[in-house]
Protein backbone atom coordinates (compact mmCIF):
# COMPACT_ATOMS: atom_id res chain seq x y z
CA UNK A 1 0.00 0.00 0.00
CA UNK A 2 3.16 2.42 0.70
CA UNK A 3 4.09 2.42 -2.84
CA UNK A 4 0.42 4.18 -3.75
CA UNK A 5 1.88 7.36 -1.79
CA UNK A 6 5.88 7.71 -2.73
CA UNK A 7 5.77 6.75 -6.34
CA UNK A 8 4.14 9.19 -8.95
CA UNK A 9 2.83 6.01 -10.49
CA UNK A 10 1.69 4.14 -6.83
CA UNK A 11 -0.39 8.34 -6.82
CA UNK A 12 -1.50 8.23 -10.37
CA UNK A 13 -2.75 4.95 -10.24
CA UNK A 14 -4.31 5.84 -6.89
CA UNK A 15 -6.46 8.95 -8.36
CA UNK A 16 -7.03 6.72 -11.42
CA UNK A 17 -9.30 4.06 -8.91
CA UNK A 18 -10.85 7.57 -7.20
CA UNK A 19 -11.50 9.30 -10.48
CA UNK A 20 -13.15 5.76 -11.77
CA UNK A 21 -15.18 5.25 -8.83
CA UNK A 22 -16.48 8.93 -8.51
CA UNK A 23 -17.55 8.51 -12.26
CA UNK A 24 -19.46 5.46 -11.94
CA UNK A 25 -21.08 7.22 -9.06
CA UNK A 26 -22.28 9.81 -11.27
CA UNK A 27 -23.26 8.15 -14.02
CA UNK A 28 -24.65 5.06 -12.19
CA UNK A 29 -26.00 6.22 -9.30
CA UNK A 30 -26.19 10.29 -9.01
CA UNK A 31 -27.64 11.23 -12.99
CA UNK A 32 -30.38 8.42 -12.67
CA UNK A 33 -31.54 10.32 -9.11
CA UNK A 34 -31.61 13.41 -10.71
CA UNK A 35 -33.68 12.35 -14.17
CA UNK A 36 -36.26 9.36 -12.53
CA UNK A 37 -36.68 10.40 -9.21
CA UNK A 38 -35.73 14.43 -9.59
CA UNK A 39 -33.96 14.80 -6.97
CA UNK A 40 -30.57 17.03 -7.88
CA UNK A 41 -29.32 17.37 -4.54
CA UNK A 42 -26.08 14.26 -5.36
CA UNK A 43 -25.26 15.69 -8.51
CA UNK A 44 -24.66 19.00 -7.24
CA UNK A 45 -22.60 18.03 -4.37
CA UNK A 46 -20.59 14.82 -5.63
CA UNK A 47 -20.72 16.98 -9.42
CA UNK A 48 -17.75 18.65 -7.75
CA UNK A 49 -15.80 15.83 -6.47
CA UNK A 50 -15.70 14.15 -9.38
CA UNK A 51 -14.66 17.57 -11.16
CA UNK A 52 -11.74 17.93 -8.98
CA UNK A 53 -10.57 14.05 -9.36
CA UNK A 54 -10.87 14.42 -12.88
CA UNK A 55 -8.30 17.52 -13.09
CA UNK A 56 -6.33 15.85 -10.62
CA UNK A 57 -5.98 12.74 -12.80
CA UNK A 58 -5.85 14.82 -15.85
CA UNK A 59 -2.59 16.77 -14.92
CA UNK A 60 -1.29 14.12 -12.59
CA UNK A 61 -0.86 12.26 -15.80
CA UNK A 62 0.64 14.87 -18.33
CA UNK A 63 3.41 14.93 -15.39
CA UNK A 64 3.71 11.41 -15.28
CA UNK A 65 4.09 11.32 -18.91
CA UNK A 66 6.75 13.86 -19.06
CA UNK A 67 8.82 12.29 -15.71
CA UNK A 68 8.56 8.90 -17.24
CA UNK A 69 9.64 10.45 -21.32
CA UNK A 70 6.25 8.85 -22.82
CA UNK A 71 5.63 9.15 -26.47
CA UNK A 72 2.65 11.21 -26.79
CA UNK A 73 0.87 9.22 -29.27
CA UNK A 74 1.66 5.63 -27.61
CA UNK A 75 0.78 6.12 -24.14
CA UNK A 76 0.31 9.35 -22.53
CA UNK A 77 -3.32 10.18 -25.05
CA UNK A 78 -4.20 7.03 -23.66
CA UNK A 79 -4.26 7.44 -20.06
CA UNK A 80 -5.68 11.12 -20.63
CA UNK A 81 -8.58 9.90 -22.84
CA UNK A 82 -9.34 6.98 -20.76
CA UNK A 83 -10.74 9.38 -17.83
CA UNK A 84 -14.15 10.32 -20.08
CA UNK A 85 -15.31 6.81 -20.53
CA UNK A 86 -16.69 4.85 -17.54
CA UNK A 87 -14.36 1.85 -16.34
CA UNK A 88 -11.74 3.70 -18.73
CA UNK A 89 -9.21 4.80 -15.86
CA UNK A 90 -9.48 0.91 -14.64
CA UNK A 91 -8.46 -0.70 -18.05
CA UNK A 92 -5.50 1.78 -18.54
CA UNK A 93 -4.83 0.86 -14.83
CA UNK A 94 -4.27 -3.04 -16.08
CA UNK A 95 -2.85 -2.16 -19.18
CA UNK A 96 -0.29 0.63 -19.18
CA UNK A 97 -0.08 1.65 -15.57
CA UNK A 98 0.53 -1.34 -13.16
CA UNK A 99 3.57 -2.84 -15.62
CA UNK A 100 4.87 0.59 -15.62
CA UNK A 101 4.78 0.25 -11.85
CA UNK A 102 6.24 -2.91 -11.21
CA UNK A 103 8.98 -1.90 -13.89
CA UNK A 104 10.38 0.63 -10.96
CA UNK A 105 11.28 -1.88 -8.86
């Protein structure tokens, strides 16, 4: 669990589960309260959670990118794109992230 916190992988892969999770609260769980049962009040206050995770992943992985010399159009796109699609920041998690992780050591 230590390596979440001192790596800038271990804390990109770390907002990538919180950004994830706060999405597929939104979508899942918060839009369907507000549209079938009108009731707003989730969306307006997780709405901004999920806002700041999302810039947090967002530049967290642009720095990543650049402190690990990615190639734009191999990996870093992908990591950044995979925040807008629900279970996208899990897949890159599995795919890119974790090996790049468990190359550091």
């Amino acid at each position: 669990m230590k390596k979440y916190f001192t790596t800038t992988i271990g804390r990109l892969r770390l907002l990538a589960f919180l950004e994830g999770i706060s999405l597929l609260i939104l979508v899942f769980v918060a839009v369907p309260l507000k549209y079938y049962f009108e009731n707003p009040s989730f969306v307006k206050s997780f709405g901004p959670i999920h806002g700041a995770l999302f810039l947090l992943f967002i530049f967290n992985a642009l720095r990543v990118g650049v402190e690990q010399q990615w190639k734009f159009q191999e990996t870093t796109w992908k990591v950044v794109v995979a925040c807008f699609f629900p279970f996208g920041t899990f897949y890159i998690d599995y795919k890119i992230l974790r090996n790049v992780q468990a190359n550091e050591y």
